[in-house]
N, C-alpha and C. Protein backbone atom coordinates (compact mmCIF):
# COMPACT_ATOMS: atom_id res chain seq x y z
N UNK A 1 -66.42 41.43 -37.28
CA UNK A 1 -67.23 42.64 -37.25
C UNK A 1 -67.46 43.07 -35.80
N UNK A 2 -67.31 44.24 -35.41
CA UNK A 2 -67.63 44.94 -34.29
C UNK A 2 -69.52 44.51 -33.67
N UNK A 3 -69.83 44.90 -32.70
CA UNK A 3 -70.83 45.25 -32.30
C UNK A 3 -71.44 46.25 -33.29
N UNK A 4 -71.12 47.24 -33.15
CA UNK A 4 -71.88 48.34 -33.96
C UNK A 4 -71.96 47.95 -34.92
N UNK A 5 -71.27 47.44 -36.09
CA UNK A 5 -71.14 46.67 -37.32
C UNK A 5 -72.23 46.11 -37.72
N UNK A 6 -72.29 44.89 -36.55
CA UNK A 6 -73.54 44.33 -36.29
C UNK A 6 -75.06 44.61 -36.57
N UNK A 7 -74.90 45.85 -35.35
CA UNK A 7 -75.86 46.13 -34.98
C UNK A 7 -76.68 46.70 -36.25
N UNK A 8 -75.64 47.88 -37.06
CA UNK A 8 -76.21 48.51 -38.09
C UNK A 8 -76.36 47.48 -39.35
N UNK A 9 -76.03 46.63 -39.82
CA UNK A 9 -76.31 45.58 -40.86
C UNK A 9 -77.48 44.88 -40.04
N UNK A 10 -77.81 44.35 -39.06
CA UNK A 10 -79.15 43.81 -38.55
C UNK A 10 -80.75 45.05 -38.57
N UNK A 11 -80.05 46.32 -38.59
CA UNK A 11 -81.15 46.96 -38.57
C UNK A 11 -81.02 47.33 -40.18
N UNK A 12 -80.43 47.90 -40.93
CA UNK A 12 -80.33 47.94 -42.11
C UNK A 12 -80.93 47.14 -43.31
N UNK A 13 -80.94 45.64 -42.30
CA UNK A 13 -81.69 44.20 -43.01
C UNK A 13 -83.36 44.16 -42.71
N UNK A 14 -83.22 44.24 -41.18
CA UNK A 14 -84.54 44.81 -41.06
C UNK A 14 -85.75 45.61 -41.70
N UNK A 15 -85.22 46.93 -42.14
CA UNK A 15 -85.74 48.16 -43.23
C UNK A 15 -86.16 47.36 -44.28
N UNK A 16 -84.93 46.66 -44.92
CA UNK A 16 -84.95 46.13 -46.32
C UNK A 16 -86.30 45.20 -45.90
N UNK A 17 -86.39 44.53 -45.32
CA UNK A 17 -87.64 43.20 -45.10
C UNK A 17 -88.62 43.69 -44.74
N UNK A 18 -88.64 44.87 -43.82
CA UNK A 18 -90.01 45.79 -43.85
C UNK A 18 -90.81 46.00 -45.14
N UNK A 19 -89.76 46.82 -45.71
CA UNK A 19 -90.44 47.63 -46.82
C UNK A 19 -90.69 46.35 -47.91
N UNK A 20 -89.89 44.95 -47.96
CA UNK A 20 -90.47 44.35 -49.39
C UNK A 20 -91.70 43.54 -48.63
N UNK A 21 -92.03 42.98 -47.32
CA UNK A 21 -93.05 43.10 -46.83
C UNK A 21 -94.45 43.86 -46.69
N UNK A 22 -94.35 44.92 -46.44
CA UNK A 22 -95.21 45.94 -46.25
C UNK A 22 -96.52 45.58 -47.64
N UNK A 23 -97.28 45.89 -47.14
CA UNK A 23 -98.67 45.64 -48.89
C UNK A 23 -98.13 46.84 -49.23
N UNK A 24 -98.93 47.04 -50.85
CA UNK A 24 -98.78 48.05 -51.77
C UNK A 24 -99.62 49.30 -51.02
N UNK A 25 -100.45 49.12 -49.80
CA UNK A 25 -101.57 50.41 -49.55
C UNK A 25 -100.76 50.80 -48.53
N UNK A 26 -99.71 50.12 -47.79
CA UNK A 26 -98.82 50.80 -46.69
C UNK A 26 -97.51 51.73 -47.02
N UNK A 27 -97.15 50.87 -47.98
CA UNK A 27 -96.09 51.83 -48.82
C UNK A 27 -96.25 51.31 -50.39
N UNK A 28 -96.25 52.25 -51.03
CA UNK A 28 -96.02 51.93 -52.74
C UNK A 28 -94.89 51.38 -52.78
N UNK A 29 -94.58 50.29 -53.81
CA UNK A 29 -93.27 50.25 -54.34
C UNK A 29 -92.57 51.29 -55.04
N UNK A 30 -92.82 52.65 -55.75
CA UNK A 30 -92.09 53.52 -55.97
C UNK A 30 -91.79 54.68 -55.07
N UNK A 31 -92.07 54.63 -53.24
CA UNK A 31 -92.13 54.82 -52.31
C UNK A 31 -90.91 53.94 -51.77
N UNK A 32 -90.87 52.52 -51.85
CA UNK A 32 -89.87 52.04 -51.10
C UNK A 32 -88.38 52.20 -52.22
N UNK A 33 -88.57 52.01 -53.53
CA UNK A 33 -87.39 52.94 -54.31
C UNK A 33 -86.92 54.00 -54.10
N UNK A 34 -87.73 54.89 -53.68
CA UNK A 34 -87.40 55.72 -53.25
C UNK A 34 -86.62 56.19 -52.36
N UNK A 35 -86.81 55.20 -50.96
CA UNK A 35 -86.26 55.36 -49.67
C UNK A 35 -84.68 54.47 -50.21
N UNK A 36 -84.82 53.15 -50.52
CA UNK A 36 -83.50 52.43 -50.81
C UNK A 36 -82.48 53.20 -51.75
N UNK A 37 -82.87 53.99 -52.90
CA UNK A 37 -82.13 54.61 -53.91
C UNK A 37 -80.79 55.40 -52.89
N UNK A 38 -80.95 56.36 -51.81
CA UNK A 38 -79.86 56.82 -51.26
C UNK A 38 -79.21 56.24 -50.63
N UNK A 39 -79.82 55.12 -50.75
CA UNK A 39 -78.57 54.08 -49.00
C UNK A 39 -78.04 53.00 -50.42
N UNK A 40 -78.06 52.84 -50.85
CA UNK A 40 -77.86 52.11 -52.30
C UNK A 40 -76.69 53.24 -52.40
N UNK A 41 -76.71 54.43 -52.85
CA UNK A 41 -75.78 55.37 -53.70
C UNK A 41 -74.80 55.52 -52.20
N UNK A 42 -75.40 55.41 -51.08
CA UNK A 42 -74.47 55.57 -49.80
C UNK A 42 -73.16 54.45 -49.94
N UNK A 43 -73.91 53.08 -50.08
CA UNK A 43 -73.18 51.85 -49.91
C UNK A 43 -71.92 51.96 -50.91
N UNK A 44 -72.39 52.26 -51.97
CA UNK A 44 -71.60 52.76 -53.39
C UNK A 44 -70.51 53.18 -52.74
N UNK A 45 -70.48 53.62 -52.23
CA UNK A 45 -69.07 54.50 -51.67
C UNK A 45 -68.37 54.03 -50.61
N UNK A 46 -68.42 52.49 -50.18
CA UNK A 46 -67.98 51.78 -49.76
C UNK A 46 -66.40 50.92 -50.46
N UNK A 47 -65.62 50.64 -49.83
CA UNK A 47 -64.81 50.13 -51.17
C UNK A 47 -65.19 48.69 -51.04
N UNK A 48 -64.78 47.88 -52.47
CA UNK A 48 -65.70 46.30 -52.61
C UNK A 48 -65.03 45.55 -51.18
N UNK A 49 -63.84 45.99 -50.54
CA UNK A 49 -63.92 44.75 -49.93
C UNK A 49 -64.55 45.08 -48.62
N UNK A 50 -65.18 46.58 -48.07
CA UNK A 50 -66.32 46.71 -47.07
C UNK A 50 -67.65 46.32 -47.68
N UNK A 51 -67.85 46.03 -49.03
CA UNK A 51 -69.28 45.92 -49.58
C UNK A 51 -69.61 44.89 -49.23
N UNK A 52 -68.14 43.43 -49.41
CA UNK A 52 -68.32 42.28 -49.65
C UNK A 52 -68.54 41.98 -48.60
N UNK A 53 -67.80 42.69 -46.99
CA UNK A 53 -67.83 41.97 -45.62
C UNK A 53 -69.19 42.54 -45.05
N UNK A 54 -69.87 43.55 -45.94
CA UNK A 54 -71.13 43.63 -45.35
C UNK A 54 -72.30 42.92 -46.34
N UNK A 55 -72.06 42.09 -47.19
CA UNK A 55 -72.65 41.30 -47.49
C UNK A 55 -73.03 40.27 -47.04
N UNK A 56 -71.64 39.39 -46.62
CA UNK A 56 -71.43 38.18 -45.82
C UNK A 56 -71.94 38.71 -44.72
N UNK A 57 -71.63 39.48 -43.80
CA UNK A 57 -72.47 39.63 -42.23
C UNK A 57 -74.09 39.70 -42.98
N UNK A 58 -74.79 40.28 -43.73
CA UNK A 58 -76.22 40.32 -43.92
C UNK A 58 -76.66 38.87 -44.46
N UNK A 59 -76.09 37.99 -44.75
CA UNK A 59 -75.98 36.39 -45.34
C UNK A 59 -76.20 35.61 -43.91
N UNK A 60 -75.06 36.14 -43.18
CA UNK A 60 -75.04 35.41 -42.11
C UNK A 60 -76.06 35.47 -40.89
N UNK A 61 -76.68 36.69 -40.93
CA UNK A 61 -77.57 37.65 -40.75
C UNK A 61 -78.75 36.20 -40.82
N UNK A 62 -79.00 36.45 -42.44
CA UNK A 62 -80.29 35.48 -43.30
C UNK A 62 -80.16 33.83 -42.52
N UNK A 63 -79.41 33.69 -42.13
CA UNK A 63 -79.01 32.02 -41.70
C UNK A 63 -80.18 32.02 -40.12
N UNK A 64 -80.09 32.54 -39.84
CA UNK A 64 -80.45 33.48 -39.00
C UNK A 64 -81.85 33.18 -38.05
N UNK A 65 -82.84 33.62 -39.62
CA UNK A 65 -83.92 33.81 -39.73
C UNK A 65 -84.56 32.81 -40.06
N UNK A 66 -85.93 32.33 -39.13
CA UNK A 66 -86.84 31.36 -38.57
C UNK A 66 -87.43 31.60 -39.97
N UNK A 67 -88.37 32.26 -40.07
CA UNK A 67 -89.46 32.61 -40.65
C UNK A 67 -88.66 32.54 -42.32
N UNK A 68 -89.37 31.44 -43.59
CA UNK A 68 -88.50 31.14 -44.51
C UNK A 68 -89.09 32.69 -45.80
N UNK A 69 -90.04 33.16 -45.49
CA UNK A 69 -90.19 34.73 -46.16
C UNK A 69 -88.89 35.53 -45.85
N UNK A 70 -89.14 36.03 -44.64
CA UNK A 70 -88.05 36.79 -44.02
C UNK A 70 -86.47 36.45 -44.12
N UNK A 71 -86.52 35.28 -44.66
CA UNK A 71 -84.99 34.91 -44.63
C UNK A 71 -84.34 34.80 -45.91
N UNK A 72 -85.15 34.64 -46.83
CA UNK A 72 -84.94 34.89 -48.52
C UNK A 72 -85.14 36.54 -49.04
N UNK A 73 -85.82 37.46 -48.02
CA UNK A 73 -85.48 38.52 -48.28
C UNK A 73 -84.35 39.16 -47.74
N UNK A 74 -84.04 38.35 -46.83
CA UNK A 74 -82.42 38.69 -46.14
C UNK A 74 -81.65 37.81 -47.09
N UNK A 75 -81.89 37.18 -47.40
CA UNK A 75 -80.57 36.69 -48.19
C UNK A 75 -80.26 37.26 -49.65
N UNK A 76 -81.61 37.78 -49.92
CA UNK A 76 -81.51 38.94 -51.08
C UNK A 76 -81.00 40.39 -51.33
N UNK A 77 -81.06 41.15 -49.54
CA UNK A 77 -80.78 41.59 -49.23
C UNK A 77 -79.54 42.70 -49.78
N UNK A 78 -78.32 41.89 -49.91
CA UNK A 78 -77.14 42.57 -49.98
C UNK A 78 -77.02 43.10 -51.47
N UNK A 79 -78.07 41.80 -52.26
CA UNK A 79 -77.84 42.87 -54.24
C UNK A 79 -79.29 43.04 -53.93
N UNK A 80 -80.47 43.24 -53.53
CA UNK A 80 -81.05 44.87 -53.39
C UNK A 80 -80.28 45.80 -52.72
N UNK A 81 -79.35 45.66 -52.35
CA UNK A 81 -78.42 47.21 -52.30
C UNK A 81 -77.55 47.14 -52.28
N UNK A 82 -77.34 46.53 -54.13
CA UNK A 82 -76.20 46.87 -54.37
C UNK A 82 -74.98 46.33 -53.87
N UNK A 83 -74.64 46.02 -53.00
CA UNK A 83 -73.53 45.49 -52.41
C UNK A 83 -72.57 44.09 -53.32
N UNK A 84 -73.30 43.77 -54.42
CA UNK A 84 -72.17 42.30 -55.06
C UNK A 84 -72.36 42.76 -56.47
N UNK A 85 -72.31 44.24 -56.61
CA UNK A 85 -72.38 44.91 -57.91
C UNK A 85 -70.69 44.64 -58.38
């Protein structure tokens, strides 16, 4: 994977761990559906074998991560969006 590759699957993972973080009074959960539903229908249009290599980088991503919250939502990461559909 490139740098940029990188860069955008680390921030992309980020979002995702924000928002299932965040309490219910900072963002609703039909608020954070909301936001994931288009990057979900974005990814879609990936073909499986860019879905799969941006799965594995967001996995590898999760290996990653200190904090054992933050790292099970990264490792969940890639089927909340879709990606091992």
């Amino acid at each position: 994977m490139t740098p940029l590759e990188h860069t955008l699957a680390k921030a992309l993972t980020e979002v995702v761990i924000w928002l299932d973080h965040s309490d219910a009074d900072v963002i609703r959960p039909e608020a954070t559906i909301k936001v994931l539903e288009p990057v979900v229908t974005v990814l879609q249009d990936l073909s499986a074998l860019d879905r799969q290599a941006l799965a594995d980088l967001i996995n590898q991503l999760s290996q990653q991560e200190t904090d054992p919250e933050r790292q099970l939502t990264a490792w969940e990461t890639p089927e909340t969006l879709g990606l091992l559909a």
